[in-house]
N, C-alpha and C. Protein backbone atom coordinates (compact mmCIF):
# COMPACT_ATOMS: atom_id res chain seq x y z
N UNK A 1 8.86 -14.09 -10.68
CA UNK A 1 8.18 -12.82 -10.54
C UNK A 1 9.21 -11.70 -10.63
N UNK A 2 8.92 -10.54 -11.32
CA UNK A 2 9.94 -9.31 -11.46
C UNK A 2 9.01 -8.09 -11.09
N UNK A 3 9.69 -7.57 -10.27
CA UNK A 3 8.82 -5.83 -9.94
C UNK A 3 9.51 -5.12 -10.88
N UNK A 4 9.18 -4.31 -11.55
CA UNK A 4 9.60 -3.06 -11.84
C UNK A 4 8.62 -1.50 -12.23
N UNK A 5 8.85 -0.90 -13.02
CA UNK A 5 8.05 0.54 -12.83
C UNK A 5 6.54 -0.37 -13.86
N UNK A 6 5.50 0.34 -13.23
CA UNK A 6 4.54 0.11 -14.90
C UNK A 6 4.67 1.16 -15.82
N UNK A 7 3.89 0.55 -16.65
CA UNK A 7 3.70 1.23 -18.16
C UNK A 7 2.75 2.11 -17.87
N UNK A 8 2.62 3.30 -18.73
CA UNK A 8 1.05 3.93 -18.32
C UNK A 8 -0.01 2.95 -19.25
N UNK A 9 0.06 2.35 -20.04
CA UNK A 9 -0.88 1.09 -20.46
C UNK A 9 -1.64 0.54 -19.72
N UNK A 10 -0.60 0.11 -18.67
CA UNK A 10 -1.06 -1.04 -17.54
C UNK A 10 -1.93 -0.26 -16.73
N UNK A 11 -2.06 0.74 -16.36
CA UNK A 11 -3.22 1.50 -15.15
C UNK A 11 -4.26 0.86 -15.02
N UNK A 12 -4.60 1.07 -15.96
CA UNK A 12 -6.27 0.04 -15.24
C UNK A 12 -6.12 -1.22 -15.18
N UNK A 13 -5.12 -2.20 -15.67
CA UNK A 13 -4.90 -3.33 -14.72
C UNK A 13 -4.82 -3.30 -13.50
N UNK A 14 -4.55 -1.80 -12.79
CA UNK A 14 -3.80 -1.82 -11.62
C UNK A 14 -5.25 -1.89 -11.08
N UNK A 15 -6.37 -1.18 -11.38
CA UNK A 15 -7.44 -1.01 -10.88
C UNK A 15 -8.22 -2.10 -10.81
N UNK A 16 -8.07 -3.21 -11.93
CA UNK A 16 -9.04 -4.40 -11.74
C UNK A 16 -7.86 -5.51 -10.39
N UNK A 17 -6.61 -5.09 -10.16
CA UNK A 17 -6.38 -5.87 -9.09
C UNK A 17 -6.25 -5.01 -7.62
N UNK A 18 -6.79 -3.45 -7.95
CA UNK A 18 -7.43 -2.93 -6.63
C UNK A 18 -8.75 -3.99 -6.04
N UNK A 19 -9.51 -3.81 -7.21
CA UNK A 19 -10.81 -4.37 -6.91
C UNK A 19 -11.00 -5.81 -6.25
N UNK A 20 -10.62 -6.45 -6.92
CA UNK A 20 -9.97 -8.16 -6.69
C UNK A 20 -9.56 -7.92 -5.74
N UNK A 21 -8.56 -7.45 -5.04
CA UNK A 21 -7.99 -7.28 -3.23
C UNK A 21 -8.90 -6.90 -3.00
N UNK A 22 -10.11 -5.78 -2.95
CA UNK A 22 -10.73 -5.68 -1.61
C UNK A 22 -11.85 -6.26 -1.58
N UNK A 23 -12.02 -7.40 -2.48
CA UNK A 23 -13.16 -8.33 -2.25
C UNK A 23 -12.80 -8.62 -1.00
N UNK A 24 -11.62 -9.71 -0.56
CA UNK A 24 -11.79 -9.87 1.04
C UNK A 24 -12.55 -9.21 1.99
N UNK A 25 -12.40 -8.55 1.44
CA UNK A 25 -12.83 -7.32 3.18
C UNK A 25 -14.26 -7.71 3.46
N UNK A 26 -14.86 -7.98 2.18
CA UNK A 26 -16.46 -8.00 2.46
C UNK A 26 -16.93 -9.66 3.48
N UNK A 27 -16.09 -10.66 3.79
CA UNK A 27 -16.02 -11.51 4.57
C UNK A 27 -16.20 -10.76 5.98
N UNK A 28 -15.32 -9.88 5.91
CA UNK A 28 -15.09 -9.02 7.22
C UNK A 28 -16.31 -8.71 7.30
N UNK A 29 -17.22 -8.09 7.15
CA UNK A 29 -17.99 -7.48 7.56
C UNK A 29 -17.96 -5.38 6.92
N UNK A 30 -16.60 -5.77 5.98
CA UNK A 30 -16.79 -4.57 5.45
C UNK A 30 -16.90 -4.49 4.21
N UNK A 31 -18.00 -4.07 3.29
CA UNK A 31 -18.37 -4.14 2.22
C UNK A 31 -17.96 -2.35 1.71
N UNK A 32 -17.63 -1.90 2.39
CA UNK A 32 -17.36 -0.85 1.99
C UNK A 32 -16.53 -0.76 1.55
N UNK A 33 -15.54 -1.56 2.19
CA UNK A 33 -13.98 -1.43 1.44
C UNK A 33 -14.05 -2.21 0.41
N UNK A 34 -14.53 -3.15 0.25
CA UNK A 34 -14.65 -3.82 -0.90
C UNK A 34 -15.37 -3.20 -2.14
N UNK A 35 -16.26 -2.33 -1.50
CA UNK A 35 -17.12 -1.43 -3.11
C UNK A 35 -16.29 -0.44 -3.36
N UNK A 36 -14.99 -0.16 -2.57
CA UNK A 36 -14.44 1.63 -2.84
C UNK A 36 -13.81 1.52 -4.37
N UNK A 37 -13.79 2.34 -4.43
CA UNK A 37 -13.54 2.88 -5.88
C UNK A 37 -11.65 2.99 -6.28
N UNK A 38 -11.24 2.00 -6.79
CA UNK A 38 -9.45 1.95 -7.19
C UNK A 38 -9.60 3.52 -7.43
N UNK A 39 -8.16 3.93 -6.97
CA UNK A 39 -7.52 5.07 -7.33
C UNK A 39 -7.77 5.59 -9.07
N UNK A 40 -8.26 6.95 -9.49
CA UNK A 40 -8.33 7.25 -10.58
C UNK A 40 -7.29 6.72 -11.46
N UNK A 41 -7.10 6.99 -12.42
CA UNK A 41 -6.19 6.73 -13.66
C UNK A 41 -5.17 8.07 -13.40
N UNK A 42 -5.68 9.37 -13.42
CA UNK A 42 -4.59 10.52 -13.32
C UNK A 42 -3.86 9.84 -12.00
N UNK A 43 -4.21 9.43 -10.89
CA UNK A 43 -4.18 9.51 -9.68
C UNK A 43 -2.43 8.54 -9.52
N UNK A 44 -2.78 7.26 -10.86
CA UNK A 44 -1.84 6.75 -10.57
C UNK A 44 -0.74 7.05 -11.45
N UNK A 45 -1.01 7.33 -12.52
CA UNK A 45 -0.06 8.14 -13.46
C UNK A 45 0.61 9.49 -12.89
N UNK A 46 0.12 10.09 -12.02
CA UNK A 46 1.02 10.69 -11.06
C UNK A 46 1.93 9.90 -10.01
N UNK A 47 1.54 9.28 -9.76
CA UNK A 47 2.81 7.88 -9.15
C UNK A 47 3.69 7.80 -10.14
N UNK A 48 3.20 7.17 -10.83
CA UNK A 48 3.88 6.50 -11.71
C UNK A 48 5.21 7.43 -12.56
N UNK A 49 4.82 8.54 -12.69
CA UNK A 49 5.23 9.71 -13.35
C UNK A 49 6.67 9.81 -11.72
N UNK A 50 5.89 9.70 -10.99
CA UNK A 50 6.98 10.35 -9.62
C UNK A 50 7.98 9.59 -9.13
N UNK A 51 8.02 8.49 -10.07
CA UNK A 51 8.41 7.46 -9.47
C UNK A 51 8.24 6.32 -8.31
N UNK A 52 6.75 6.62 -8.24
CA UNK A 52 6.39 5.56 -6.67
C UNK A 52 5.18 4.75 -6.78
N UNK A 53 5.37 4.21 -8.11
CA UNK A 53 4.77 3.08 -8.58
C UNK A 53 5.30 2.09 -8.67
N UNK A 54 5.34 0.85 -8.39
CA UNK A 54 6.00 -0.39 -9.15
C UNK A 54 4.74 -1.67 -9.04
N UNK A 55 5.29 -2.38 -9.84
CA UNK A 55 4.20 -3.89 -10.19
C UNK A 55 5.01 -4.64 -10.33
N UNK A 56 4.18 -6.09 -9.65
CA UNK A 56 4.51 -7.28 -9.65
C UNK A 56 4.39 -7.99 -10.99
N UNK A 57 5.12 -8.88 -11.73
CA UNK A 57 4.71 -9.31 -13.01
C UNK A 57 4.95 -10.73 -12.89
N UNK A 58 4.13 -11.93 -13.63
CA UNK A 58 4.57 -13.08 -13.18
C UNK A 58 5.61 -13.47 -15.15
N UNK A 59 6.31 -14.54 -14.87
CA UNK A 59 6.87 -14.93 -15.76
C UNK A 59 6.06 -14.80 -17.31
N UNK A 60 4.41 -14.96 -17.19
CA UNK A 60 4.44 -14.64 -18.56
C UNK A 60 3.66 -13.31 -18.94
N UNK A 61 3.87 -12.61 -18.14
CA UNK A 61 3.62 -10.80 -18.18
C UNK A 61 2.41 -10.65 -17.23
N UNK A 62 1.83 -11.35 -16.70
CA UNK A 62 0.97 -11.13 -16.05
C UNK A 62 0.85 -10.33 -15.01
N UNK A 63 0.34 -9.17 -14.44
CA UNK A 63 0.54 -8.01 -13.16
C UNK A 63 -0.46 -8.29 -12.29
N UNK A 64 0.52 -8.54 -10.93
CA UNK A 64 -0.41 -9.53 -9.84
C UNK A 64 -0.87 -8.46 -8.74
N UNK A 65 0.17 -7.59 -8.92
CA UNK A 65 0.31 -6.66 -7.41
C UNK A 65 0.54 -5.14 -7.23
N UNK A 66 0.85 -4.74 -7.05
CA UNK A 66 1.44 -3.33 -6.95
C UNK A 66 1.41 -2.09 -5.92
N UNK A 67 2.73 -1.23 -6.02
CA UNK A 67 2.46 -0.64 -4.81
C UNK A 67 2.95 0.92 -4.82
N UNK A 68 1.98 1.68 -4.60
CA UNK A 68 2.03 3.59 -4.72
C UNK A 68 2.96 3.97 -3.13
N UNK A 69 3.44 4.46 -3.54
CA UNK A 69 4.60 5.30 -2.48
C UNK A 69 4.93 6.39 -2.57
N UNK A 70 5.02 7.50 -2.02
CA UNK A 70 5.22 8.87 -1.92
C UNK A 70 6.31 9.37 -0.62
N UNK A 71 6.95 10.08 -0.21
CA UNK A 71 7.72 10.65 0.63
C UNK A 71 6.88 11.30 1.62
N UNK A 72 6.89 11.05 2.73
CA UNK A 72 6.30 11.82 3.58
C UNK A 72 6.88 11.94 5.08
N UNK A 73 7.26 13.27 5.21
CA UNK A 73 8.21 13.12 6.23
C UNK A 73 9.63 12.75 6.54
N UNK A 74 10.43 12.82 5.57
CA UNK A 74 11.51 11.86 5.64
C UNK A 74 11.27 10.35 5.50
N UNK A 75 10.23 10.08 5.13
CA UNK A 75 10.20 8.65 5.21
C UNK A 75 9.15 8.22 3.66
N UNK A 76 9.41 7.00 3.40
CA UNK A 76 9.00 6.48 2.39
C UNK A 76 7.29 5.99 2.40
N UNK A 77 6.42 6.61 2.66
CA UNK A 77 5.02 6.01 3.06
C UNK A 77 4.29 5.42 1.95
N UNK A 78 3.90 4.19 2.82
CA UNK A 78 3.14 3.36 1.82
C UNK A 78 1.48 3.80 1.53
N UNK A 79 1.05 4.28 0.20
CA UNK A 79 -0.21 4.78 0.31
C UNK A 79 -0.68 3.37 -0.02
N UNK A 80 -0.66 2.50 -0.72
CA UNK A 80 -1.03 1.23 -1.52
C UNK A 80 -0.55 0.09 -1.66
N UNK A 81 -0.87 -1.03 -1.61
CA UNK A 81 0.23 -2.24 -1.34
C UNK A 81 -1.46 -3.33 -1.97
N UNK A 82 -1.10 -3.37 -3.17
CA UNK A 82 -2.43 -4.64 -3.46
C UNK A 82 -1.46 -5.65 -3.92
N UNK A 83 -2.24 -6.82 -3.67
CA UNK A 83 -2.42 -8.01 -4.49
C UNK A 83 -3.52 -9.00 -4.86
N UNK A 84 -3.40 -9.27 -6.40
CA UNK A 84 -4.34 -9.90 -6.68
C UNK A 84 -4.59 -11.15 -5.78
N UNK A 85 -5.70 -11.23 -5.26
CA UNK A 85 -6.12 -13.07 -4.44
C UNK A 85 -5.85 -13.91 -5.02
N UNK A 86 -5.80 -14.18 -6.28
CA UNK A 86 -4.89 -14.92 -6.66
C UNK A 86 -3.90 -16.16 -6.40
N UNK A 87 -2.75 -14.61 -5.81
CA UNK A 87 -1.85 -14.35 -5.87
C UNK A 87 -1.35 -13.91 -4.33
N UNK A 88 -1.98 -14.44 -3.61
CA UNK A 88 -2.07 -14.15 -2.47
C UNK A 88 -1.07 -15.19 -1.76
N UNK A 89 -0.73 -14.62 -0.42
CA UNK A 89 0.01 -15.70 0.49
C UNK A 89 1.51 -16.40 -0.43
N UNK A 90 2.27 -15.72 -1.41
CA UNK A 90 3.20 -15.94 -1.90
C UNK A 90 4.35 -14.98 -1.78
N UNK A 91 4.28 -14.04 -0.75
CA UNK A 91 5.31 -12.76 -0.78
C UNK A 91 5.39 -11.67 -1.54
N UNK A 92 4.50 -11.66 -2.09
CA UNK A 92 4.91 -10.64 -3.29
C UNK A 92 4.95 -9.25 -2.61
N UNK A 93 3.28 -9.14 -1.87
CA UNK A 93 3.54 -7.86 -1.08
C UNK A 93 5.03 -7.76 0.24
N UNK A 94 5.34 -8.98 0.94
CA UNK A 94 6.82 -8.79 1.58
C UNK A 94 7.77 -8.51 0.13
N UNK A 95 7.70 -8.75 -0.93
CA UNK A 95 8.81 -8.43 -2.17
C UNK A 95 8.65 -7.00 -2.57
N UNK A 96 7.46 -6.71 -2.41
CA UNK A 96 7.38 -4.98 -2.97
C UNK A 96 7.90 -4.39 -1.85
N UNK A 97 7.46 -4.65 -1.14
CA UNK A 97 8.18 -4.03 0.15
C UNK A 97 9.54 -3.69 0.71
N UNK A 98 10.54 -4.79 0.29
CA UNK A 98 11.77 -5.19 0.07
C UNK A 98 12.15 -4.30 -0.54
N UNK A 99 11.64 -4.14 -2.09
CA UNK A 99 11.68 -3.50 -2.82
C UNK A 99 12.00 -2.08 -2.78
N UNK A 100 11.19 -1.61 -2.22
CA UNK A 100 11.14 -0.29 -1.79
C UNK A 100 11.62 0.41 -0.42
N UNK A 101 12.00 -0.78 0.25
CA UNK A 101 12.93 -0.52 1.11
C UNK A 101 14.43 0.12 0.55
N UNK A 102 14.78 -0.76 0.11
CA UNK A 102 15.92 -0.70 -1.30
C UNK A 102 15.85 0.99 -1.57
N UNK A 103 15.20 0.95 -2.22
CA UNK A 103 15.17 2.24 -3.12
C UNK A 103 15.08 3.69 -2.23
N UNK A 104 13.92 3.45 -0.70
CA UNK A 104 14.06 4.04 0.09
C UNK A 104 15.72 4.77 0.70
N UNK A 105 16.22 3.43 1.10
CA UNK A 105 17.13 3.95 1.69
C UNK A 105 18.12 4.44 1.35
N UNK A 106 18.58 3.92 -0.39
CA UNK A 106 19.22 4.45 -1.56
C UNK A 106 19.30 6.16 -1.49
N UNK A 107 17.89 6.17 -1.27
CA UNK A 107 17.58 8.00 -1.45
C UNK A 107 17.60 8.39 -0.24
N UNK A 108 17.79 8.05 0.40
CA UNK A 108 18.27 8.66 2.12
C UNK A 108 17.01 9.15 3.09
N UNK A 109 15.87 8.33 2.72
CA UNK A 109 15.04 8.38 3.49
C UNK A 109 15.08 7.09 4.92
N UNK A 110 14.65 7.73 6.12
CA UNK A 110 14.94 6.93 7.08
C UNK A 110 14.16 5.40 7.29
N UNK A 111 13.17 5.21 6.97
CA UNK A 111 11.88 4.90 7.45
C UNK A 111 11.10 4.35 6.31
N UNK A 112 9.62 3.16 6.29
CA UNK A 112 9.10 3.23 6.06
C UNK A 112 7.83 3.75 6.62
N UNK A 113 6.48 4.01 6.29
CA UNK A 113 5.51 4.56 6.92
C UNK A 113 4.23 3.67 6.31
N UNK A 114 2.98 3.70 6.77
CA UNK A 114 1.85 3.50 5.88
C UNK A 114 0.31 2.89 7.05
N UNK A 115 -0.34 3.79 6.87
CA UNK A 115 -1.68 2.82 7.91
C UNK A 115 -2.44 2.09 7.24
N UNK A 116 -3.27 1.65 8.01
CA UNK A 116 -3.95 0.25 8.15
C UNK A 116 -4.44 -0.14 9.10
N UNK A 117 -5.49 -0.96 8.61
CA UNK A 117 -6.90 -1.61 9.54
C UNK A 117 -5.60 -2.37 10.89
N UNK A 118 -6.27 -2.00 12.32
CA UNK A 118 -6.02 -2.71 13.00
C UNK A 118 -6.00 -4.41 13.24
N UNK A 119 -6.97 -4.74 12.59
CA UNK A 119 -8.21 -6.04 12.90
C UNK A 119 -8.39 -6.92 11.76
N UNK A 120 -7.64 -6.56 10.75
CA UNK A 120 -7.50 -7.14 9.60
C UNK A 120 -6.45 -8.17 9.42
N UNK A 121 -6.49 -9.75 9.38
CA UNK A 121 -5.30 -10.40 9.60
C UNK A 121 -3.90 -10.02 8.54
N UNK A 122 -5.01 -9.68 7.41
CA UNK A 122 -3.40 -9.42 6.47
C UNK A 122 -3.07 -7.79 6.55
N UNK A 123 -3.64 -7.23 7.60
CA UNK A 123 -3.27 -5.92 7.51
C UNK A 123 -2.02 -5.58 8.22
N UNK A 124 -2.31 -4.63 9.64
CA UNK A 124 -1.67 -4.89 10.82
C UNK A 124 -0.73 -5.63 11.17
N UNK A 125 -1.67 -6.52 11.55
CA UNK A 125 -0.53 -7.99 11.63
C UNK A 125 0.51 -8.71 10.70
N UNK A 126 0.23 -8.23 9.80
CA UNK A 126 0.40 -8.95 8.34
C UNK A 126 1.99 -8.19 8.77
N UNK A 127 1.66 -7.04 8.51
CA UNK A 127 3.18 -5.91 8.74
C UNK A 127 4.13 -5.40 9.70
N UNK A 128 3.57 -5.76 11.45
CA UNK A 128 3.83 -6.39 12.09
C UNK A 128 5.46 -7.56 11.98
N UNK A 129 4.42 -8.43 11.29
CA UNK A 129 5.37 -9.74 10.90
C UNK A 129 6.96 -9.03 10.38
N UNK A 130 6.46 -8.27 8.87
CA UNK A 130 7.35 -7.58 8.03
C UNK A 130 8.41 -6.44 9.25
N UNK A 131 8.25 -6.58 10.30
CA UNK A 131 8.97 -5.22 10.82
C UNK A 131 8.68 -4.39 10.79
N UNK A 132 7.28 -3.41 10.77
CA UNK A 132 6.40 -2.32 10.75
C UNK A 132 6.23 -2.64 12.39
N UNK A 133 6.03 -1.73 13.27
CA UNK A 133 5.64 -1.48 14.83
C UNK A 133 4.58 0.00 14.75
N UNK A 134 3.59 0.05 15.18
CA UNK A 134 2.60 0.98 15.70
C UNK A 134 3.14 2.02 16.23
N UNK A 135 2.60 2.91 16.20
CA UNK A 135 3.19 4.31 16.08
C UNK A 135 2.08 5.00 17.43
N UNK A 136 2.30 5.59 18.52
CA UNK A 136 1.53 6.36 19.75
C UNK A 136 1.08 7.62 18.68
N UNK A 137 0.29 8.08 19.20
CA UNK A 137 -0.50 9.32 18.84
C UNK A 137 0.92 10.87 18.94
N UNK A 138 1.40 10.55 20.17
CA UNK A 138 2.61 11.32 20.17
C UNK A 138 4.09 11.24 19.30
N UNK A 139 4.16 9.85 18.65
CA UNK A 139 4.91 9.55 17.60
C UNK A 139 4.15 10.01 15.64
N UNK A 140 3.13 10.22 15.97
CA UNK A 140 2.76 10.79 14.36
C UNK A 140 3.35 11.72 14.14
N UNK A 141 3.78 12.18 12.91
CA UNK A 141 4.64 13.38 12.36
C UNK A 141 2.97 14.17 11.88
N UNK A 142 3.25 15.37 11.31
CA UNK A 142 2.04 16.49 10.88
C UNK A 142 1.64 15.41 9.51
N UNK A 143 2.36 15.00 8.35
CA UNK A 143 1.77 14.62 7.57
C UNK A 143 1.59 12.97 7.72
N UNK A 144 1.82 12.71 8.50
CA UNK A 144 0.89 11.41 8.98
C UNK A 144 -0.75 11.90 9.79
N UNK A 145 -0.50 12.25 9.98
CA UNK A 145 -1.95 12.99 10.83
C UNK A 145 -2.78 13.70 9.25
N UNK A 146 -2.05 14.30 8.90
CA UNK A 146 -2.92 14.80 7.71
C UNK A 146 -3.27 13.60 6.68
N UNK A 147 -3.13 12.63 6.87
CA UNK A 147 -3.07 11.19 5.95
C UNK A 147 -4.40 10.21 6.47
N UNK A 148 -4.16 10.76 8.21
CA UNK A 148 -5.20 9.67 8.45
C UNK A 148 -6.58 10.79 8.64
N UNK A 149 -6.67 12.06 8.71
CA UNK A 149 -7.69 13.27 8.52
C UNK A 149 -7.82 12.97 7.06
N UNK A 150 -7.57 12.65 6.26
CA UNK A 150 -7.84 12.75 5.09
C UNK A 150 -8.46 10.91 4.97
N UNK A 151 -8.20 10.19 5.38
CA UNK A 151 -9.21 8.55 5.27
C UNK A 151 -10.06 9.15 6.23
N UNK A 152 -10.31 9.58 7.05
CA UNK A 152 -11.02 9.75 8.14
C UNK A 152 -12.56 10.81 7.44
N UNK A 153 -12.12 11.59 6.56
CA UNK A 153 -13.24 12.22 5.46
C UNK A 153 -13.45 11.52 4.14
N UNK A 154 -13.01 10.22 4.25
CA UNK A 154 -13.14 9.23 2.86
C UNK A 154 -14.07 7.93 3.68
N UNK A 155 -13.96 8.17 5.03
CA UNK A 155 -15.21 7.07 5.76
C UNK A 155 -14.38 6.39 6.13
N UNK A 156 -13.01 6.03 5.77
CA UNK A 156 -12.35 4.44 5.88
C UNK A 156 -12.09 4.30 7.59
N UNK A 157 -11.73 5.02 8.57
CA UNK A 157 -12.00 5.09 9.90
C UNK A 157 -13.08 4.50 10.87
N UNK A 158 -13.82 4.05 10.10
CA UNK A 158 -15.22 3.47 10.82
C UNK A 158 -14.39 1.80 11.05
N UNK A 159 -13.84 1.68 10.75
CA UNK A 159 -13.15 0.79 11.36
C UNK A 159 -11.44 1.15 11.84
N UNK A 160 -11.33 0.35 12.82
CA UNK A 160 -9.79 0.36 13.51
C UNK A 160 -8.83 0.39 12.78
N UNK A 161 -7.85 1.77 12.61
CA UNK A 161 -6.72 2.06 11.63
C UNK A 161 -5.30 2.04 12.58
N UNK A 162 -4.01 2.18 12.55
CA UNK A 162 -3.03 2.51 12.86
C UNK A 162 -2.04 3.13 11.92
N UNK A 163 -1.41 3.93 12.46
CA UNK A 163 0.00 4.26 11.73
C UNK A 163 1.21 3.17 12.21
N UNK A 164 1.63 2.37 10.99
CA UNK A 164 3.04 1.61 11.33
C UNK A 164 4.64 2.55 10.68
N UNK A 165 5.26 1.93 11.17
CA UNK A 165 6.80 2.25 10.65
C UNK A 165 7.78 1.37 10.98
N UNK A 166 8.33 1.41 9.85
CA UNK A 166 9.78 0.35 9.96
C UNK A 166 10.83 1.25 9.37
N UNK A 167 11.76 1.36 10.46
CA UNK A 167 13.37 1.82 10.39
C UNK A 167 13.61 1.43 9.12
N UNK A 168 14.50 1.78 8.44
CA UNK A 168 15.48 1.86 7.87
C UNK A 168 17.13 1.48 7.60
């Protein structure tokens, strides 16, 4: 497997393995997350353009995973982290992560950042595992708060969210 930047070609691959990840959810009991709508095409070509895109590729070009990142706060926040089911339970999302740890700290940001379902085994917990720790209401920075006000008018809040972070 090799991460590197995508192509703007590849975009809507990225979207049919949005979709494919949030089938799970609908086991959960949330079908919502599972019907939401992948990030536009401009949406990720502005990543991509910013540099805070990368994809998973398997040996014979195949794109399993991928993950949108933006700066926020001094810190590297994760808006997106999919993988195809697939493709699941093989590291790839601990490899993007890695990944962008790397590159994070290269550029002198402290921190990773990114929320997520409390209650979700591969969520939370999932990152947890990875060295992400939960963040108090008095530890959010302004644009973490403006991150989760902004899912919070997209509906995704109707279920249990947190802010995590992992040092640097």
């Amino acid at each position: 497997m090799r991460i590197r930047s995508a192509e703007p070609f590849e975009l809507p691959l990225l979207q049919d393995i949005e979709r494919a990840a949030g089938e799970p959810f609908r086991s959960l009991g949330m079908a919502a997350i599972a019907d939401d709508e992948p990030p536009p095409l401009e949406e990720l070509e502005r990543y991509r353009r910013s540099g805070g895109l990368w994809v998973t590729e398997t040996a014979d070009g195949r794109l399993v995973a991928y993950l949108l990142t933006e700066p926020v706060d001094g810190a590297a926040h994760i808006e997106q982290l999919s993988v195809h089911p697939d493709f699941a339970r093989r590291g790839l999302g601990r490899d993007l992560i890695g990944h962008l740890a790397t590159v994070a700290a290269a550029g002198g940001l402290s921190a990773l950042t990114l929320t997520t379902f409390t209650e979700v085994p591969w969520n939370a917990p999932y990152y947890a595992r990875l060295g992400f720790h939960a963040l108090g209401e008095h530890e959010l920075t302004e644009g973490l708060r403006n991150i989760l006000k902004a899912e919070a008018a997209h509906g995704i809040d109707r279920w249990p969210r947190t802010c995590m972070r992992r040092p640097l």
